[in-house]
N, C-alpha and C. Protein backbone atom coordinates (compact mmCIF):
# COMPACT_ATOMS: atom_id res chain seq x y z
N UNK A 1 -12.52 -10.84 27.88
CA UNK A 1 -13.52 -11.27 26.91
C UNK A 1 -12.90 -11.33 25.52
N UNK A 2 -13.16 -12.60 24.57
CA UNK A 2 -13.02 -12.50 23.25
C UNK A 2 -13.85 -12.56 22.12
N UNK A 3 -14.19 -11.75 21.16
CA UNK A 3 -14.89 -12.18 20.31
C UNK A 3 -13.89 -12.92 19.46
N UNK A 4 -14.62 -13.58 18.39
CA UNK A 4 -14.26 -14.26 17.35
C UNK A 4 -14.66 -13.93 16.01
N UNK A 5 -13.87 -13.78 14.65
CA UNK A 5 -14.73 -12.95 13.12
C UNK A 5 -14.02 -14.52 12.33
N UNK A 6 -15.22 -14.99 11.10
CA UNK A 6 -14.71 -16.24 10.98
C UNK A 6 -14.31 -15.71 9.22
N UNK A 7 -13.42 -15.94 8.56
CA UNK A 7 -13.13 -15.45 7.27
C UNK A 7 -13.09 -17.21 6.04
N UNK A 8 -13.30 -17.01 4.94
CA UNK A 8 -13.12 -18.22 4.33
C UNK A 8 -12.00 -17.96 2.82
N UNK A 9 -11.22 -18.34 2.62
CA UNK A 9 -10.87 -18.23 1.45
C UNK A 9 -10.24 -19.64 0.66
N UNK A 10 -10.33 -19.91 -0.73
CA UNK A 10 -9.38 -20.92 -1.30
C UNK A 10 -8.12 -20.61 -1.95
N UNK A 11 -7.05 -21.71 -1.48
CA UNK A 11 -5.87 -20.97 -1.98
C UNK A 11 -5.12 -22.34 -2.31
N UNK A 12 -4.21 -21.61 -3.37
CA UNK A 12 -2.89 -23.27 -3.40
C UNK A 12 -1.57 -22.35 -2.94
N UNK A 13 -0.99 -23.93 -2.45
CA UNK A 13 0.76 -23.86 -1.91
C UNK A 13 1.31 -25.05 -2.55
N UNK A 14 2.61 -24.58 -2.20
CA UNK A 14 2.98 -26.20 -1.96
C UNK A 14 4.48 -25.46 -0.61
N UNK A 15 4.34 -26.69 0.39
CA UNK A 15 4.78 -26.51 1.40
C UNK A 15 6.44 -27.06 1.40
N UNK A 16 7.31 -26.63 0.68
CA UNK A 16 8.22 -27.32 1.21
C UNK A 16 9.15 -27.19 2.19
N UNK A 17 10.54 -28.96 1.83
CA UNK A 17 10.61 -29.47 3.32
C UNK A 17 9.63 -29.93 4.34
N UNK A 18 8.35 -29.75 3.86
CA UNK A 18 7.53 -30.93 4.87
C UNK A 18 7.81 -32.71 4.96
N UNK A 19 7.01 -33.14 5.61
CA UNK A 19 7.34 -34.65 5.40
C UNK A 19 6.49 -35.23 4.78
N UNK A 20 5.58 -34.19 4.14
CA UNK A 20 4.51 -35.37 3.00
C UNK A 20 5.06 -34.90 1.85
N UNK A 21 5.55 -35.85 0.73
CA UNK A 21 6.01 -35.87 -0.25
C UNK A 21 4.46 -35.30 -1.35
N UNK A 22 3.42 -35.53 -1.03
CA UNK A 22 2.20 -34.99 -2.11
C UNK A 22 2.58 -33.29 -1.45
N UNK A 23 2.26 -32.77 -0.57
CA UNK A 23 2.85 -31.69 0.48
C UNK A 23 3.95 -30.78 -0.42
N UNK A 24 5.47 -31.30 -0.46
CA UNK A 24 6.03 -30.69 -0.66
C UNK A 24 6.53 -30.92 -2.29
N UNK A 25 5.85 -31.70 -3.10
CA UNK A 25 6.40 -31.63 -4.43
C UNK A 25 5.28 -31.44 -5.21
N UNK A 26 4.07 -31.09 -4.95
CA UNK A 26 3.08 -30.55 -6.10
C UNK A 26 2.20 -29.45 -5.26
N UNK A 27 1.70 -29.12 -6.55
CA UNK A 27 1.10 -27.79 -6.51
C UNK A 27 -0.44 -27.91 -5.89
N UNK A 28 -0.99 -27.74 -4.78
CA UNK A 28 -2.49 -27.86 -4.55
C UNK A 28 -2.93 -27.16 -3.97
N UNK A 29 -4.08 -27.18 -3.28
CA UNK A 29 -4.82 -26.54 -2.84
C UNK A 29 -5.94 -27.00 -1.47
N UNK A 30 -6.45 -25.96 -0.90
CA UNK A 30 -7.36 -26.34 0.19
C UNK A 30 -8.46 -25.04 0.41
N UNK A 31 -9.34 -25.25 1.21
CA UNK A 31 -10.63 -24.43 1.56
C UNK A 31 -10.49 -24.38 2.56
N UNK A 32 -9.63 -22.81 2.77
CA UNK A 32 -9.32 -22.47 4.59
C UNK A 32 -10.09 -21.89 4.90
N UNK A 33 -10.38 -21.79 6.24
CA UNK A 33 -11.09 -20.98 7.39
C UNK A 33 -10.40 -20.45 8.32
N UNK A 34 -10.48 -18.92 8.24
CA UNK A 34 -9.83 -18.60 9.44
C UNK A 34 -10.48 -17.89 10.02
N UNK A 35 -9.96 -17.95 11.65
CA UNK A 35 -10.71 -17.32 13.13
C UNK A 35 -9.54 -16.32 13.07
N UNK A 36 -10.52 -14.83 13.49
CA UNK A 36 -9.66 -14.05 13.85
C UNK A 36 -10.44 -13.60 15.22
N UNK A 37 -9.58 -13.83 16.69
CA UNK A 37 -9.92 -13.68 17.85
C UNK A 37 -9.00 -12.17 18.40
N UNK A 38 -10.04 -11.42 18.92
CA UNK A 38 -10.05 -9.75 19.37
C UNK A 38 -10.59 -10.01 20.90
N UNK A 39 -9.47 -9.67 21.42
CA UNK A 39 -10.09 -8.88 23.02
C UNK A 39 -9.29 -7.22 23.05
N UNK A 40 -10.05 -6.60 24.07
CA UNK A 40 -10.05 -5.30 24.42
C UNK A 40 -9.76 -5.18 25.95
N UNK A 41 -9.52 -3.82 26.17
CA UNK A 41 -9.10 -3.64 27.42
C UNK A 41 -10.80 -2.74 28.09
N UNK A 42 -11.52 -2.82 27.18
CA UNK A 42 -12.82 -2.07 27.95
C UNK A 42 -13.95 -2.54 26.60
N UNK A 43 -14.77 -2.51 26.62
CA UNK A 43 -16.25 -2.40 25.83
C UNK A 43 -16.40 -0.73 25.14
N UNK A 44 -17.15 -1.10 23.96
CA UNK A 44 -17.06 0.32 23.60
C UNK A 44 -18.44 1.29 23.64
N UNK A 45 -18.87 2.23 23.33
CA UNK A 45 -20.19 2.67 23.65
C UNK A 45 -21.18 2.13 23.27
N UNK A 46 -21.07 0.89 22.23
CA UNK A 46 -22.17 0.12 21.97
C UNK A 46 -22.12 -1.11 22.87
N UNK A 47 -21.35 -0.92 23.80
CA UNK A 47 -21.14 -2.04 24.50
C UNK A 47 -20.38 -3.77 23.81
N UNK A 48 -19.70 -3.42 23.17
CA UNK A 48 -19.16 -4.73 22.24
C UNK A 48 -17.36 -4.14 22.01
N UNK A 49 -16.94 -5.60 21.94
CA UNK A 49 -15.00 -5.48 22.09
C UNK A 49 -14.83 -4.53 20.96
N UNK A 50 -15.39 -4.72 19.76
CA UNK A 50 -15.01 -4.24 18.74
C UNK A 50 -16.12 -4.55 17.42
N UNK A 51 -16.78 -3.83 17.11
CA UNK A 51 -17.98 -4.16 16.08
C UNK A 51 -17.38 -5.31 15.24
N UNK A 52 -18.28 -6.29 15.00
CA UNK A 52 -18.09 -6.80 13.63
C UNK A 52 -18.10 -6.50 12.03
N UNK A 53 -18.67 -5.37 11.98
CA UNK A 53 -18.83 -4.80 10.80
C UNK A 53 -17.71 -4.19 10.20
N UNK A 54 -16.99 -3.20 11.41
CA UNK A 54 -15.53 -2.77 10.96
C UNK A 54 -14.35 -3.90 10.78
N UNK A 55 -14.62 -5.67 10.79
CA UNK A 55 -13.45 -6.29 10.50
C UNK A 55 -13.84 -6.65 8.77
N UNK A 56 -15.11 -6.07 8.10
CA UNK A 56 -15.79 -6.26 6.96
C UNK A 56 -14.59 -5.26 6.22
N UNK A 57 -13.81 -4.86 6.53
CA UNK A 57 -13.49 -3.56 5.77
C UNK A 57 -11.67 -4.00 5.42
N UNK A 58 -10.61 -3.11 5.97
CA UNK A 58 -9.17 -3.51 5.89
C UNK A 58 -8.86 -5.05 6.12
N UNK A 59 -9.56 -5.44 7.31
CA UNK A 59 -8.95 -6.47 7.96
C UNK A 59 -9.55 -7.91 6.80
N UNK A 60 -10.67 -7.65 6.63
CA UNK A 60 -11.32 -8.67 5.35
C UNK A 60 -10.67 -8.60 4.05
N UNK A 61 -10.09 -7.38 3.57
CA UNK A 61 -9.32 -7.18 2.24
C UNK A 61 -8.20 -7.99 2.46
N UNK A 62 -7.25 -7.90 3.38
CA UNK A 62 -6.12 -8.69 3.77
C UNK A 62 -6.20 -9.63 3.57
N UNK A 63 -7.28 -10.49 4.61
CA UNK A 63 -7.26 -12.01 4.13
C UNK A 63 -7.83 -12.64 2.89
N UNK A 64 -8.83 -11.74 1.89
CA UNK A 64 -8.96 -12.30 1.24
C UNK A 64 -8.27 -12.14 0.18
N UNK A 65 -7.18 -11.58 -0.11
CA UNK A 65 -5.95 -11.62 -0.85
C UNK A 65 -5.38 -12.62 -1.03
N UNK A 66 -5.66 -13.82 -0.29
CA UNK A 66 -5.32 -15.14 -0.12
C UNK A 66 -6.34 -16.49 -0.89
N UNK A 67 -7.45 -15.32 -1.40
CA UNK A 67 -8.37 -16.41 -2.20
C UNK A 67 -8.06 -16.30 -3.77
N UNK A 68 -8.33 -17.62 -4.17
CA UNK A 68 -7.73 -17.80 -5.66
C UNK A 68 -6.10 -17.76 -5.74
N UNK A 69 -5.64 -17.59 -4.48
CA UNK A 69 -4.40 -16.73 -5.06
C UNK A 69 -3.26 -18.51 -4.76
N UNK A 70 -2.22 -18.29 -5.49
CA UNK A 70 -0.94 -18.97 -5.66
C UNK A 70 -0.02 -18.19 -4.22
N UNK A 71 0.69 -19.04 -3.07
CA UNK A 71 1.29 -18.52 -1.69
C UNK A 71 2.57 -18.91 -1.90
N UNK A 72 3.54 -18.67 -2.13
CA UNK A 72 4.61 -18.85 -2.33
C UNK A 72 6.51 -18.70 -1.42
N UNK A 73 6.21 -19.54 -0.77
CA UNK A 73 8.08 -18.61 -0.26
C UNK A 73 9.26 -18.10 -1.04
N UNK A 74 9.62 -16.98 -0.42
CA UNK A 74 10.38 -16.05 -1.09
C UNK A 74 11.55 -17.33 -1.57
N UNK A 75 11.73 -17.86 -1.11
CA UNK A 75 12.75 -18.98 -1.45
C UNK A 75 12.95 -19.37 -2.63
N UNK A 76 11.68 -19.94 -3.45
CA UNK A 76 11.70 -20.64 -4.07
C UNK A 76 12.97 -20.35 -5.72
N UNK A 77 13.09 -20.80 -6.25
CA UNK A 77 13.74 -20.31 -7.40
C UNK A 77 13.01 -19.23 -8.14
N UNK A 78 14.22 -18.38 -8.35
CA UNK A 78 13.63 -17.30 -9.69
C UNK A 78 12.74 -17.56 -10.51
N UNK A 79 13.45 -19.01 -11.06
CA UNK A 79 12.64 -19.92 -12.02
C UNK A 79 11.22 -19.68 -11.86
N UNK A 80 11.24 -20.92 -10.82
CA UNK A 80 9.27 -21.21 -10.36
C UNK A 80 8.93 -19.50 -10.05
N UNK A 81 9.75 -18.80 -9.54
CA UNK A 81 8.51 -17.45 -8.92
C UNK A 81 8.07 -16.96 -10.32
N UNK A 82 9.09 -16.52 -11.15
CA UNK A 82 9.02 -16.42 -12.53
C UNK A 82 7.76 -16.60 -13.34
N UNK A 83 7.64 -17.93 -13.34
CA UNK A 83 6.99 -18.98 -13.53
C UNK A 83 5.23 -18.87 -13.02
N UNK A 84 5.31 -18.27 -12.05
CA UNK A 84 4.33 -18.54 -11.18
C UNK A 84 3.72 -16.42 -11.79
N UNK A 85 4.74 -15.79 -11.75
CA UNK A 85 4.41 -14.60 -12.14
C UNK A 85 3.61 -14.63 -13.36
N UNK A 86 4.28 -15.23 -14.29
CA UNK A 86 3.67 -14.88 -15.52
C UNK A 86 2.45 -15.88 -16.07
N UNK A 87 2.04 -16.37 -14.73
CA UNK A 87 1.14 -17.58 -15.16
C UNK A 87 -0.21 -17.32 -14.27
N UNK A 88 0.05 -16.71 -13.34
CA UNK A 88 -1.16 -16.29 -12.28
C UNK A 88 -1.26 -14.84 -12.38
N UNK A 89 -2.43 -14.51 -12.17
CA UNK A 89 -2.86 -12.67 -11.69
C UNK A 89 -2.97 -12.59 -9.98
N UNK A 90 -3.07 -13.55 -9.70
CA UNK A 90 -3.39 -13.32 -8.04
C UNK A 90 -2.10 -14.35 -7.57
N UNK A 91 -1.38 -13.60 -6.52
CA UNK A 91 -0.08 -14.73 -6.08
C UNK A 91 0.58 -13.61 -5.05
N UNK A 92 1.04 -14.24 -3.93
CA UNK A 92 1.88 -13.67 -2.88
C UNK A 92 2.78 -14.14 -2.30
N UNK A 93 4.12 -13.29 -2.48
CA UNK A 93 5.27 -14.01 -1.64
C UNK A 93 5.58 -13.72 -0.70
N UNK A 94 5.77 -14.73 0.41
CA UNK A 94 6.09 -14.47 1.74
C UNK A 94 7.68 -14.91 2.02
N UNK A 95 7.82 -14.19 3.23
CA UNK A 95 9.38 -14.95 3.66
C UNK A 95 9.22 -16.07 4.28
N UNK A 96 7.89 -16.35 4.53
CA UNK A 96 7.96 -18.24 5.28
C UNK A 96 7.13 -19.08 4.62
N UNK A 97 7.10 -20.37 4.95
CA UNK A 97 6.81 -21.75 4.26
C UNK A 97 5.09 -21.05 4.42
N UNK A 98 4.13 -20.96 2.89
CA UNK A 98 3.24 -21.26 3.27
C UNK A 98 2.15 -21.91 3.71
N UNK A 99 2.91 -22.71 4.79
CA UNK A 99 2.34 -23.70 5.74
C UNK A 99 1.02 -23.23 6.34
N UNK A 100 -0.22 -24.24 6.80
CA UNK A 100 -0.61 -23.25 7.60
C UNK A 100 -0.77 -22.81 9.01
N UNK A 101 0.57 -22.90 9.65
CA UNK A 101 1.45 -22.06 10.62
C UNK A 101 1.53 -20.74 10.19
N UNK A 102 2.31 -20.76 9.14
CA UNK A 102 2.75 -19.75 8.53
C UNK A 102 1.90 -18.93 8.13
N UNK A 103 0.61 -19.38 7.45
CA UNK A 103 -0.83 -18.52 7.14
C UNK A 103 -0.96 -17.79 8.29
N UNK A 104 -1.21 -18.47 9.54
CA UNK A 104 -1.63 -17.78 10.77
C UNK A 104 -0.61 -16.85 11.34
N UNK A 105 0.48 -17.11 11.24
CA UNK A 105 1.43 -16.03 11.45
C UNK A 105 1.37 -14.84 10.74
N UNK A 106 1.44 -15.08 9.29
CA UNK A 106 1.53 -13.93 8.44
C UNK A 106 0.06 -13.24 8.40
N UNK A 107 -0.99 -14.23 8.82
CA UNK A 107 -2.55 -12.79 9.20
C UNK A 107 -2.26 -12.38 10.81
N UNK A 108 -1.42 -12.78 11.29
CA UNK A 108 -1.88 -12.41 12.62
C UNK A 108 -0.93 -10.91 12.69
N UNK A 109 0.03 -11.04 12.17
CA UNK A 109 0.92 -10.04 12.09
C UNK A 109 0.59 -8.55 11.45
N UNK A 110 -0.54 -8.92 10.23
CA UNK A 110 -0.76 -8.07 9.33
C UNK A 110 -1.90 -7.28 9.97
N UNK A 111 -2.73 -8.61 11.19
CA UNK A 111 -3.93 -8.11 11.27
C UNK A 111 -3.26 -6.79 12.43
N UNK A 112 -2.60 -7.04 13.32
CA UNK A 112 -2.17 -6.36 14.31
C UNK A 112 -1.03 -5.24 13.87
N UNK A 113 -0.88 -5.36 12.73
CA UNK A 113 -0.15 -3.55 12.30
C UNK A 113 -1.57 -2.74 11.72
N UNK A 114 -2.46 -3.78 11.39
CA UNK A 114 -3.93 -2.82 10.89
C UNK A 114 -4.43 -1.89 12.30
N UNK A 115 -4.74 -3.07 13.31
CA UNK A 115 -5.12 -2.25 14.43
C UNK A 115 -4.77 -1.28 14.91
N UNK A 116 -2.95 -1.13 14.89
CA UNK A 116 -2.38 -0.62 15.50
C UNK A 116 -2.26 0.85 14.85
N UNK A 117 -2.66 1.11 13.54
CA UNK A 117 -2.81 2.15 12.48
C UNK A 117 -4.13 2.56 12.25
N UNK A 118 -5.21 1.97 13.12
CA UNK A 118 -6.76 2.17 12.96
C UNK A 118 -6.72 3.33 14.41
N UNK A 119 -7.38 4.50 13.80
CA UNK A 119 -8.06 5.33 14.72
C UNK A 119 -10.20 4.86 15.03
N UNK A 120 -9.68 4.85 16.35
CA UNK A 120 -10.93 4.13 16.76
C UNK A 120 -12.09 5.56 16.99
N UNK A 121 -12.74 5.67 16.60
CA UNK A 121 -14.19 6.28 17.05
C UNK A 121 -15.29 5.89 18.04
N UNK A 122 -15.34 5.13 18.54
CA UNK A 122 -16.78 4.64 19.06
C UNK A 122 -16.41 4.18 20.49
N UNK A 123 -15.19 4.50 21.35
CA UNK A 123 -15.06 4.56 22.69
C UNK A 123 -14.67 3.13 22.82
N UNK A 124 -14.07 2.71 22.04
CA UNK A 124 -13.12 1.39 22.20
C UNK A 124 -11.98 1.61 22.89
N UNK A 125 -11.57 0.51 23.96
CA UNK A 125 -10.91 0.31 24.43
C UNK A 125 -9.12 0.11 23.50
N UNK A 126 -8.12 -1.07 24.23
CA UNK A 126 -6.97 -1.62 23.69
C UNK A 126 -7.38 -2.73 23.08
N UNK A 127 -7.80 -2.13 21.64
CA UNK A 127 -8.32 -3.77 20.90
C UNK A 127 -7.03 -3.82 20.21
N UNK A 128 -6.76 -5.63 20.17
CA UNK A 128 -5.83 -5.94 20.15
C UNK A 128 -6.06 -7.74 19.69
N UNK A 129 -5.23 -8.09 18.92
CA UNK A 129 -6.04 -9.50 18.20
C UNK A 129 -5.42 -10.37 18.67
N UNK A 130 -5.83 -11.08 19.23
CA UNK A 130 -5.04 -12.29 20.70
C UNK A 130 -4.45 -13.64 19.87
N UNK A 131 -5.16 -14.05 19.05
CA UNK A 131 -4.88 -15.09 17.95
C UNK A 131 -5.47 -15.20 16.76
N UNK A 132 -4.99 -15.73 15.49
CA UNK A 132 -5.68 -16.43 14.23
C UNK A 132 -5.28 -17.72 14.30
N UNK A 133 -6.51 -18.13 13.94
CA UNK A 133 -6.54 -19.44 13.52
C UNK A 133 -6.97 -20.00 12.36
N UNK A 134 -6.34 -20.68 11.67
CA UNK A 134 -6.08 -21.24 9.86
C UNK A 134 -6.27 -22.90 9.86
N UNK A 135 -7.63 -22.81 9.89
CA UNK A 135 -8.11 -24.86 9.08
C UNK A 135 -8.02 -24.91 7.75
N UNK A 136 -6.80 -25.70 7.76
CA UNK A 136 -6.12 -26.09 6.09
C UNK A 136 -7.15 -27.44 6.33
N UNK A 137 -7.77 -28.10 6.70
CA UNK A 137 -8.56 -29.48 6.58
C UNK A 137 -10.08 -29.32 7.50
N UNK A 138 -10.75 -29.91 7.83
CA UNK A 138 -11.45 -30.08 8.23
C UNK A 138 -10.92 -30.28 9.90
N UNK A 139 -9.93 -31.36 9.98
CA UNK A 139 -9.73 -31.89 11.30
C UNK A 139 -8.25 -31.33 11.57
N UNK A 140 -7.67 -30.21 10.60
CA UNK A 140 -6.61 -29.96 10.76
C UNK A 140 -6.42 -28.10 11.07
N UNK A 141 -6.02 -27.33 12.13
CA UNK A 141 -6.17 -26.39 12.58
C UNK A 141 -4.25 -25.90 12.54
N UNK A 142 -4.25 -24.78 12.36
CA UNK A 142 -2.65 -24.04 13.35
C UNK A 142 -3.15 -22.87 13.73
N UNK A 143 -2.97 -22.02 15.18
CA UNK A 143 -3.40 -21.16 15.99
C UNK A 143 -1.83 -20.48 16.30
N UNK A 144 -2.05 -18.94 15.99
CA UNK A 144 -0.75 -18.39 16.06
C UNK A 144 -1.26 -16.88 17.14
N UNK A 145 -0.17 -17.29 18.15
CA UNK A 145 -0.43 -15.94 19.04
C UNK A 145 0.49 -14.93 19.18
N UNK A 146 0.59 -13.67 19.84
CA UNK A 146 1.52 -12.50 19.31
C UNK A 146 2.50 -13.07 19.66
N UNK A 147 2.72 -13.80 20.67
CA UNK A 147 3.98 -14.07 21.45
C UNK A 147 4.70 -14.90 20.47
N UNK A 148 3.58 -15.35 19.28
CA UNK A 148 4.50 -16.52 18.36
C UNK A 148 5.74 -15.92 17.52
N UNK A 149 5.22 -14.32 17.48
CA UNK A 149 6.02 -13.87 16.20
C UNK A 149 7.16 -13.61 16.27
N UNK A 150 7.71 -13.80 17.21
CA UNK A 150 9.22 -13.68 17.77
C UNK A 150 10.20 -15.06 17.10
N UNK A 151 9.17 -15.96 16.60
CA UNK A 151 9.96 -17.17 15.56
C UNK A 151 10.19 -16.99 14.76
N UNK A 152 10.10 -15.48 13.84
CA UNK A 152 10.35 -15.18 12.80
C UNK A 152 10.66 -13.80 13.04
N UNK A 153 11.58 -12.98 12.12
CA UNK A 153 11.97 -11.30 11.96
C UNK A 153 11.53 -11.06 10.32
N UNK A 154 10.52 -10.74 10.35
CA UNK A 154 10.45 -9.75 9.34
C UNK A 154 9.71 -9.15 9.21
N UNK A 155 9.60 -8.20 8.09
CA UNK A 155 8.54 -6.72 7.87
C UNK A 155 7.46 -7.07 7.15
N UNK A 156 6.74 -5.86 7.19
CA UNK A 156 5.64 -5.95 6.12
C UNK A 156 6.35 -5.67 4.88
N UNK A 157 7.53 -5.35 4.42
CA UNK A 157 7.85 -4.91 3.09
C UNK A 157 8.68 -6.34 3.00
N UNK A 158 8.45 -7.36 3.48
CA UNK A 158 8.67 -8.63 3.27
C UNK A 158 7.63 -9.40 2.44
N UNK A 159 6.65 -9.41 2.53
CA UNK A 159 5.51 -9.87 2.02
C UNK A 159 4.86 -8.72 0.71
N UNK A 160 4.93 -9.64 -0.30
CA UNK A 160 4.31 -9.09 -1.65
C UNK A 160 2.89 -9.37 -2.46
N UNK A 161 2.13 -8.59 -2.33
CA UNK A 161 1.04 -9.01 -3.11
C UNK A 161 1.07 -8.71 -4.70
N UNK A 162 0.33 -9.61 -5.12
CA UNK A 162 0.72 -9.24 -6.89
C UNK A 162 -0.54 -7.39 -7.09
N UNK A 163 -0.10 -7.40 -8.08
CA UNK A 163 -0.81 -6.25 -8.75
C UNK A 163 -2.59 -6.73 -8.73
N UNK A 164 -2.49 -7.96 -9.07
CA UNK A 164 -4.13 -8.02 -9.38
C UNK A 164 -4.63 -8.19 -8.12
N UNK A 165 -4.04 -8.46 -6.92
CA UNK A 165 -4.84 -8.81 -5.81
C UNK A 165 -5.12 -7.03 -5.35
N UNK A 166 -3.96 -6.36 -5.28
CA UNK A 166 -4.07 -4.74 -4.79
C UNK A 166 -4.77 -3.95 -5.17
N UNK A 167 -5.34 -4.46 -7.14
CA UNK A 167 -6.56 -4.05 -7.42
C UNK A 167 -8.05 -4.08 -7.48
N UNK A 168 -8.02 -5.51 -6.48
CA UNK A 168 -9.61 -5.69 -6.07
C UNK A 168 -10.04 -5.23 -4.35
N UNK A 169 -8.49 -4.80 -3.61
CA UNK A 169 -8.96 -3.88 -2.34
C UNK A 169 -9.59 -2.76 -2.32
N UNK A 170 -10.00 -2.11 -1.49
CA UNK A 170 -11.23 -1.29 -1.43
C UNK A 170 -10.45 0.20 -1.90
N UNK A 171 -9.45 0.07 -1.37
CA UNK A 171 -8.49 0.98 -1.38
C UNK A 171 -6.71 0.61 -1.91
N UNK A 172 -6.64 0.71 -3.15
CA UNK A 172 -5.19 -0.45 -3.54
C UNK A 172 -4.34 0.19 -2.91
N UNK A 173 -4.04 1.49 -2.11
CA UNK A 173 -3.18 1.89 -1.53
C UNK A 173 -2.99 1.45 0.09
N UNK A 174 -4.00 0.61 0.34
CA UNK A 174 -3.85 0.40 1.68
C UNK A 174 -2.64 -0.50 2.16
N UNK A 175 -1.84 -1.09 1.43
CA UNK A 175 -0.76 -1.37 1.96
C UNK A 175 0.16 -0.93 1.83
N UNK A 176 0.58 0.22 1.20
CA UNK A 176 1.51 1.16 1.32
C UNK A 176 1.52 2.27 2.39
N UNK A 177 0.24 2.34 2.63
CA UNK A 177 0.14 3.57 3.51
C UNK A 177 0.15 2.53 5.22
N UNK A 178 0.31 1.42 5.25
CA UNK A 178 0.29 0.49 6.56
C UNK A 178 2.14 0.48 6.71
N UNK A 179 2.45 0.26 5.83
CA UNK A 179 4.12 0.54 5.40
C UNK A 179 4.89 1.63 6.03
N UNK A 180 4.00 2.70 4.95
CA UNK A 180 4.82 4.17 5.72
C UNK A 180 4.44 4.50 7.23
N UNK A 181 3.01 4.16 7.85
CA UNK A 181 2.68 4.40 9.03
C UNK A 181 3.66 3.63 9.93
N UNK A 182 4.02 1.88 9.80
CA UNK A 182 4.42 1.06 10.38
C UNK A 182 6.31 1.80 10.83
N UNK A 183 6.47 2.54 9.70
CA UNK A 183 8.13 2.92 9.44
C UNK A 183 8.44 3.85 10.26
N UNK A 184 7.21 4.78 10.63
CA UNK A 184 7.26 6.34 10.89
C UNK A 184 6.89 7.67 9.93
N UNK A 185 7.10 7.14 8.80
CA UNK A 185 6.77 7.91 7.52
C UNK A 185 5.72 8.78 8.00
N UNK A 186 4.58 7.87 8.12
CA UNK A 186 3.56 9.04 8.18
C UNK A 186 2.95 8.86 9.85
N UNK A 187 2.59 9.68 9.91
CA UNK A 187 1.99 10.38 11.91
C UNK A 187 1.30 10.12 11.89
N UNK A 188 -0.42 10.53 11.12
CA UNK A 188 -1.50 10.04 11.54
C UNK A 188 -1.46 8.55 11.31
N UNK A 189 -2.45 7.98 11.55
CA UNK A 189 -2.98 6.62 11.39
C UNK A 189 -3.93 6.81 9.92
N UNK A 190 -3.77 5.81 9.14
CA UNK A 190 -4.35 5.63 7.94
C UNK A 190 -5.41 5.39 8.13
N UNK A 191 -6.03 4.85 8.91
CA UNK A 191 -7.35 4.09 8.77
C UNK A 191 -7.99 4.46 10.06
N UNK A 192 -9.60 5.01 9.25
CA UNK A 192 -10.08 6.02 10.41
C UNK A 192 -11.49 5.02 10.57
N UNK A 193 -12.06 4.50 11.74
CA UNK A 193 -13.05 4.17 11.82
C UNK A 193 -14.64 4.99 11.50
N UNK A 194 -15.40 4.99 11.55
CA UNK A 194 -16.13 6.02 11.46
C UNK A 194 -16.83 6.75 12.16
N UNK A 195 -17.75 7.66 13.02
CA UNK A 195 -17.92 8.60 13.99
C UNK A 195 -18.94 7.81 13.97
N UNK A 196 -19.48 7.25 15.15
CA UNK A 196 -21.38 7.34 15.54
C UNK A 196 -21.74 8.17 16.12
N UNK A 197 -22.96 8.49 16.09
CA UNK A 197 -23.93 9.37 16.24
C UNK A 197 -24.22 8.78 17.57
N UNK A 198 -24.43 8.62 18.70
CA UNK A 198 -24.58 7.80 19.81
C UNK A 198 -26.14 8.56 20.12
N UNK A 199 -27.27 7.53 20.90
CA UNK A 199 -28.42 7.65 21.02
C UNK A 199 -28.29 7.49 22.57
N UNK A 200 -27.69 6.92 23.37
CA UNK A 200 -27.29 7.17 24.81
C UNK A 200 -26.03 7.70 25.14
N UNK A 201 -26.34 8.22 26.10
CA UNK A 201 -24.61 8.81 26.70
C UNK A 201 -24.82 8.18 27.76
């Protein structure tokens, strides 16, 4: 079984090395939508893969780090990042084209070190996020699955969020503490779901 959580954010890139010249030589923008698809290895005591309410929380801060914000590859010149630093409050650099391939890669990756650092409460099974999917257009989709991430090697201490995006998360430390968990640093799991009170056993 899969559910589906649908997220919206606006963002600019510019994609280069693509083959559209508007694409890869100016600066724009689009109104993405992304699917984030969860299956489990069991139902949990409310009978559901994984509440919807708990993807309202870490997993929603993540992606919307991506609204308003400037996406950038680590590539680009000092210059433009420079450039782009001292000109935006919201902006993130990645190690890949922010294509949106690359969108879906880089949430699918982030979303699945969240899970994997979330202590579950409520008799959930192996939840586990099967795909994201990123509509840069209306008629235009890229769908990235775990098996994809093997097209790329890198970390979460690859990917940078600016200062102003870390200060509108719920918690600005939450990606440091996904860091040290991801490394070994720290043992417990950062992110604790919350206890229900259950009305059937």
């Amino acid at each position: 079984m899969i559910i589906r959580k649908k997220f919206k954010f606006e963002g600019a890139h510019i994609v280069r090395d693509c083959s559209s010249d508007r694409c890869k030589k100016s600066l724009h923008g689009h109104s993405y939508v992304v699917e984030v698809f969860l299956t489990s290895t069991k139902l949990d005591f409310g009978q559901m893969i994984y509440d919807f309410g708990l993807t309202k929380g870490t997993i929603k801060d993540f992606i919307d780090s991506f609204d308003h914000a400037y996406a950038m590859w680590s590539k680009e010149s000092e210059e433009f990042k420079n450039f782009i630093k001292s000109n935006s409050d919201r902006y993130i650099e990645m190690p890949v084209s922010p294509s949106a391939e690359c969108f879906a890669l880089t949430i699918l990756f982030i979303i699945d070190k969240v899970l994997g650092a979330t202590q579950f409460n409520n008799g959930e099974g192996e939840v586990k996020v099967r795909s994201v999917r990123v509509h840069e257009t209306d008629t235009g989709y890229a769908e990235a699955f775990l098996e994809d991430l093997k097209w790329f090697d890198y970390e979460l201490t690859d990917i940078h969020f600016s200062q102003s995006i870390k200060a509108e998360w719920n918690d600005p430390g939450m990606y440091d503490k996904l860091k040290l968990y991801t490394s070994g640093v720290l043992t417990e799991k950062p992110f604790v779901n919350p206890f229900v009170e259950r009305k059937f056993m």
